[in-house]
C-alpha atoms as a PDB file:
ATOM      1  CA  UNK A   1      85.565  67.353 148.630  1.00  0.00           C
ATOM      2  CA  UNK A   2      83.348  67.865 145.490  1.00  0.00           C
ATOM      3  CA  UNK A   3      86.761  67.546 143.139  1.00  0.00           C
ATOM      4  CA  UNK A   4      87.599  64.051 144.607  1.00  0.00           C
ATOM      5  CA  UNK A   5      84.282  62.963 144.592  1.00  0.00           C
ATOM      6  CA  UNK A   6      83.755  64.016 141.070  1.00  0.00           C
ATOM      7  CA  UNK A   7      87.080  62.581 139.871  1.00  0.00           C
ATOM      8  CA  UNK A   8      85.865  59.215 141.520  1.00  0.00           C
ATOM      9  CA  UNK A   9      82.805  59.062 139.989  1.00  0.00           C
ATOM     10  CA  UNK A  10      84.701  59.599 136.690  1.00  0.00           C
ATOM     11  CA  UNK A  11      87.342  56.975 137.414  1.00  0.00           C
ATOM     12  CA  UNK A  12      84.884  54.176 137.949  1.00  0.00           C
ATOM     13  CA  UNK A  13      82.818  55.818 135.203  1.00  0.00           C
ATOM     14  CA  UNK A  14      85.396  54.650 133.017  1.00  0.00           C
ATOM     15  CA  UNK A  15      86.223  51.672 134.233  1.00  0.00           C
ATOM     16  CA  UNK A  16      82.254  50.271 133.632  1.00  0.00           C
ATOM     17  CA  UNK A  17      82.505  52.201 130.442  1.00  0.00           C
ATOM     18  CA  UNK A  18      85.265  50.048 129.361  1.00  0.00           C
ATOM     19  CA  UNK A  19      83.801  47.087 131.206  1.00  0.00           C
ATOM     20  CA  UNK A  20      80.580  47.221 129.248  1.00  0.00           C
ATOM     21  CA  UNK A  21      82.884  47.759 126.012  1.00  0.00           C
ATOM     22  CA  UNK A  22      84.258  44.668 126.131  1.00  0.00           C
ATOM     23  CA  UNK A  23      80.873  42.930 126.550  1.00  0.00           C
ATOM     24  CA  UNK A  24      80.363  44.526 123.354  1.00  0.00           C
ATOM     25  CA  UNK A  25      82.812  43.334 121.496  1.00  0.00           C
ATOM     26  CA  UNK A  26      82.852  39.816 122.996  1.00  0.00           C
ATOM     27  CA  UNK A  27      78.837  39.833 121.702  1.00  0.00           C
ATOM     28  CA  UNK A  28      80.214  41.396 118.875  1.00  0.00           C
ATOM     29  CA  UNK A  29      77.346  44.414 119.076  1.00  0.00           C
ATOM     30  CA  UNK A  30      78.419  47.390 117.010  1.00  0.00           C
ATOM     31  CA  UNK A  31      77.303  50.472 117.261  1.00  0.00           C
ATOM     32  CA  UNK A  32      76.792  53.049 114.201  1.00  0.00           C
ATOM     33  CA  UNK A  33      79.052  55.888 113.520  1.00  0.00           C
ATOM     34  CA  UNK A  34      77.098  58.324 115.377  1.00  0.00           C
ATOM     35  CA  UNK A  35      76.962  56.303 118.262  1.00  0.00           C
ATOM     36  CA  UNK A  36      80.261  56.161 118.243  1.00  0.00           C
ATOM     37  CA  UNK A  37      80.999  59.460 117.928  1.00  0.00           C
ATOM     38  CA  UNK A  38      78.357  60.286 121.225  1.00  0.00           C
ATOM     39  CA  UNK A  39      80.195  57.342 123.303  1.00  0.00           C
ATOM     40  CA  UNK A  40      83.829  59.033 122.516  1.00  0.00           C
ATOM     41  CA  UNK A  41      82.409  62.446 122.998  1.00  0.00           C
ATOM     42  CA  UNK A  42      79.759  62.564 125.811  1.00  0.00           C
ATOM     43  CA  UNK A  43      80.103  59.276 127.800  1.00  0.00           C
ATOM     44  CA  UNK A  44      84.404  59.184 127.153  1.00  0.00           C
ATOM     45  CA  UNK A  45      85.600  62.814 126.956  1.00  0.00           C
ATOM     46  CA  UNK A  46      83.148  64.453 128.096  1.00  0.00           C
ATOM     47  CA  UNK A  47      83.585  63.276 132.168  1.00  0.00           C
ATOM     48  CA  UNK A  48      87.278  62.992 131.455  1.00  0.00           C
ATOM     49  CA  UNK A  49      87.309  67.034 130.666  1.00  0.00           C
ATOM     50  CA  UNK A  50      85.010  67.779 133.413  1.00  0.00           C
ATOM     51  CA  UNK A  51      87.489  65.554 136.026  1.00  0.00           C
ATOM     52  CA  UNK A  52      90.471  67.637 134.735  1.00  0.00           C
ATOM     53  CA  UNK A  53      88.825  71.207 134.923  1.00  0.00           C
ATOM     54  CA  UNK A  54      87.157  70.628 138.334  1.00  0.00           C
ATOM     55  CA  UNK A  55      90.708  70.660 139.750  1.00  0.00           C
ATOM     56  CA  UNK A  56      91.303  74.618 137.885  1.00  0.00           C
ATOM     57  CA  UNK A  57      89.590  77.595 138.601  1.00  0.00           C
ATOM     58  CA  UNK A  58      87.185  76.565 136.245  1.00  0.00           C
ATOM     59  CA  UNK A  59      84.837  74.271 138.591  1.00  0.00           C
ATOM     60  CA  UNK A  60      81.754  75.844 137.715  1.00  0.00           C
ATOM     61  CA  UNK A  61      82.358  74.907 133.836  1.00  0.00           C
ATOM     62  CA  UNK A  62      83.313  71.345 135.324  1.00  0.00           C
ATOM     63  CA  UNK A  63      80.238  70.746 137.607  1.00  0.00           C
ATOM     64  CA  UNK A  64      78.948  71.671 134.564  1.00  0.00           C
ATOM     65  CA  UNK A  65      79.823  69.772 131.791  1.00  0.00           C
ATOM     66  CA  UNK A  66      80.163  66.502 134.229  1.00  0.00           C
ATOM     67  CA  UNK A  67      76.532  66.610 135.059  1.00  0.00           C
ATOM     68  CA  UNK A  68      75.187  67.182 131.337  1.00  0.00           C
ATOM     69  CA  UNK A  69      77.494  64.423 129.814  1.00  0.00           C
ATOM     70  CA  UNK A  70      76.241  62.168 132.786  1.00  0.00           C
ATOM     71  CA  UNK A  71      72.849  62.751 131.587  1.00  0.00           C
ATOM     72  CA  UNK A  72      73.683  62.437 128.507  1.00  0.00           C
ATOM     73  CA  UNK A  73      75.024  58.932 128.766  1.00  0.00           C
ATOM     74  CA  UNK A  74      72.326  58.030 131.017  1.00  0.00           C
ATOM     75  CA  UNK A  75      69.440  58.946 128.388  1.00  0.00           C
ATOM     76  CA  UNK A  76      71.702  57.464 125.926  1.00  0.00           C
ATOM     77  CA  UNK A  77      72.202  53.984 127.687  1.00  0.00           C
ATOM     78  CA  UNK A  78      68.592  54.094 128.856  1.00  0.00           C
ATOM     79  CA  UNK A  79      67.820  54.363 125.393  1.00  0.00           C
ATOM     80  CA  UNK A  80      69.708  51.887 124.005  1.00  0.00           C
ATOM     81  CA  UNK A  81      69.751  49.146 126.790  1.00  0.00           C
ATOM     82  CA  UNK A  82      65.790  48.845 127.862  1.00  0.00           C
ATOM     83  CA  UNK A  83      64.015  51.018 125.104  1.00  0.00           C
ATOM     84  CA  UNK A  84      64.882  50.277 121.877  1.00  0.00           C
ATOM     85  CA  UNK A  85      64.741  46.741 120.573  1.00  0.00           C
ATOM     86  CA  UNK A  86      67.975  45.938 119.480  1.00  0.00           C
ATOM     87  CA  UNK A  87      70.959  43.821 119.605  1.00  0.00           C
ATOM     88  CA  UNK A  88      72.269  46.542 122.250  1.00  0.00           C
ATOM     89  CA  UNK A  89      69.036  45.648 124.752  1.00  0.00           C
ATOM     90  CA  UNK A  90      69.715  43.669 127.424  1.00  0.00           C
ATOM     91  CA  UNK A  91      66.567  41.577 126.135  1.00  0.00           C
ATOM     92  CA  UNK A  92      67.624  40.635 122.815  1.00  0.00           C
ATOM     93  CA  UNK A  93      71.076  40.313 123.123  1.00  0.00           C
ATOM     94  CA  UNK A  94      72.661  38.228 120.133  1.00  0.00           C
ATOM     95  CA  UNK A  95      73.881  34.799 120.611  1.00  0.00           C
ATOM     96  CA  UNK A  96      77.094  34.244 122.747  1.00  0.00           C
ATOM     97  CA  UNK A  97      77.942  32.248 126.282  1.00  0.00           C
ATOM     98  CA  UNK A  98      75.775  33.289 129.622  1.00  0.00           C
ATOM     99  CA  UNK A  99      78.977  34.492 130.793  1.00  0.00           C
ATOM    100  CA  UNK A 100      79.274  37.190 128.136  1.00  0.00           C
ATOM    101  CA  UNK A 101      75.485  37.886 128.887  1.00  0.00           C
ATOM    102  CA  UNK A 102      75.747  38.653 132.228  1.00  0.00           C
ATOM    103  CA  UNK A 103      78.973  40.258 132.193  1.00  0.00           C
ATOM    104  CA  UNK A 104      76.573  42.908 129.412  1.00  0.00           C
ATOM    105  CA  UNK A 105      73.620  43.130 131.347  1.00  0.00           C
ATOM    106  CA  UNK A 106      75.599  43.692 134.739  1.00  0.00           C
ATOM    107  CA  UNK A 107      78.071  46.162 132.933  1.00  0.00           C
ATOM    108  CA  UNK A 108      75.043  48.236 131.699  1.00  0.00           C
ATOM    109  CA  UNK A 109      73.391  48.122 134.597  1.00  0.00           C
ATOM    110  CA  UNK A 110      76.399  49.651 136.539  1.00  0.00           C
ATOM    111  CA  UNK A 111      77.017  52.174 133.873  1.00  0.00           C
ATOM    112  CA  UNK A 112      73.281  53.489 134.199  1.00  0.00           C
ATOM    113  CA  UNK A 113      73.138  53.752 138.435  1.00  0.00           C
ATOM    114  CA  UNK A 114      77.140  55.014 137.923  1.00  0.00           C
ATOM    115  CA  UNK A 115      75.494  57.778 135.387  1.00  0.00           C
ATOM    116  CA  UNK A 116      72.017  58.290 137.805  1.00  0.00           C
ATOM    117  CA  UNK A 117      74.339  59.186 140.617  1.00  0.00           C
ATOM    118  CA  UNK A 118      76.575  61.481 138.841  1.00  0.00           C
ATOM    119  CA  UNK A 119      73.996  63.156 136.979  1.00  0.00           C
ATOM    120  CA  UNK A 120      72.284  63.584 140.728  1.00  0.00           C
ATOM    121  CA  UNK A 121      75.439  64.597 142.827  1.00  0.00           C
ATOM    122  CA  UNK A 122      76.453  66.725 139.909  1.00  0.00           C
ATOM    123  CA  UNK A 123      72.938  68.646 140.073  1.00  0.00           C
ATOM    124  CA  UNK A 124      73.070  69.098 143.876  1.00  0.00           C
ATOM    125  CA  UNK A 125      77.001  70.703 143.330  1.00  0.00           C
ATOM    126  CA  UNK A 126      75.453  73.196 140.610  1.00  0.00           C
ATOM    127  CA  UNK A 127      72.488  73.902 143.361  1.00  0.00           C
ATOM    128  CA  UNK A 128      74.355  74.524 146.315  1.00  0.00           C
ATOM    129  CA  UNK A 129      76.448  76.705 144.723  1.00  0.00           C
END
């Protein structure tokens, strides 16, 4: 059960990801080299490795490396979308329609509870055992 529930969690993981992606470009809010390379590492790959391996005998490195990456991205979209004041905050967002507004603040809200509950299922897999 934990390797479909994993892979889920990863499949709609991306599918916000890439959700929230286009909110950024349609707001046309770019991110830095180093944040890209963290959002293609931790929040892209990172889950996307861990949903591969947890099908191999590897589960343990799996359970593993899904829960850190989720709370990676979590920090990392905490951070960025209610911390620090920015065109990436879901309070200072730069000009564009409502549409594209809510569509951002609805796509990073669904990205952080996506990321809370990974990072939390993932931790109870690594506890029980």
């Amino acid at each position: 059960m934990t390797k479909i529930v994993v892979t889920l969690l990863v499949v709609i993981h991306l599918a916000a990801t890439l959700w929230h992606g286009g909110a950024h470009e349609a707001l046309a809010i770019a991110l830095t080299p180093a944040q890209n390379v963290f959002v293609y590492v931790v929040i892209l790959l990172g889950p996307l490795l861990a949903a591969g391996l947890v099908w191999t005998r590897f589960v343990a490195a799996a359970l593993w490396l899904f829960t850190l990456s989720m709370l990676g991205a979590l920090l990392f979209g905490v951070y960025h979308h209610y911390i620090l004041v920015s065109p990436d905050n879901v309070a200072h967002l730069p000009d564009g329609s409502a549409h594209d507004h809510t569509q951002f603040v609805a796509s990073a809200a669904t990205i952080g509870l996506l990321e809370l509950v990974s990072f939390i299922y993932g931790a109870y897999c690594l506890r029980r055992g």
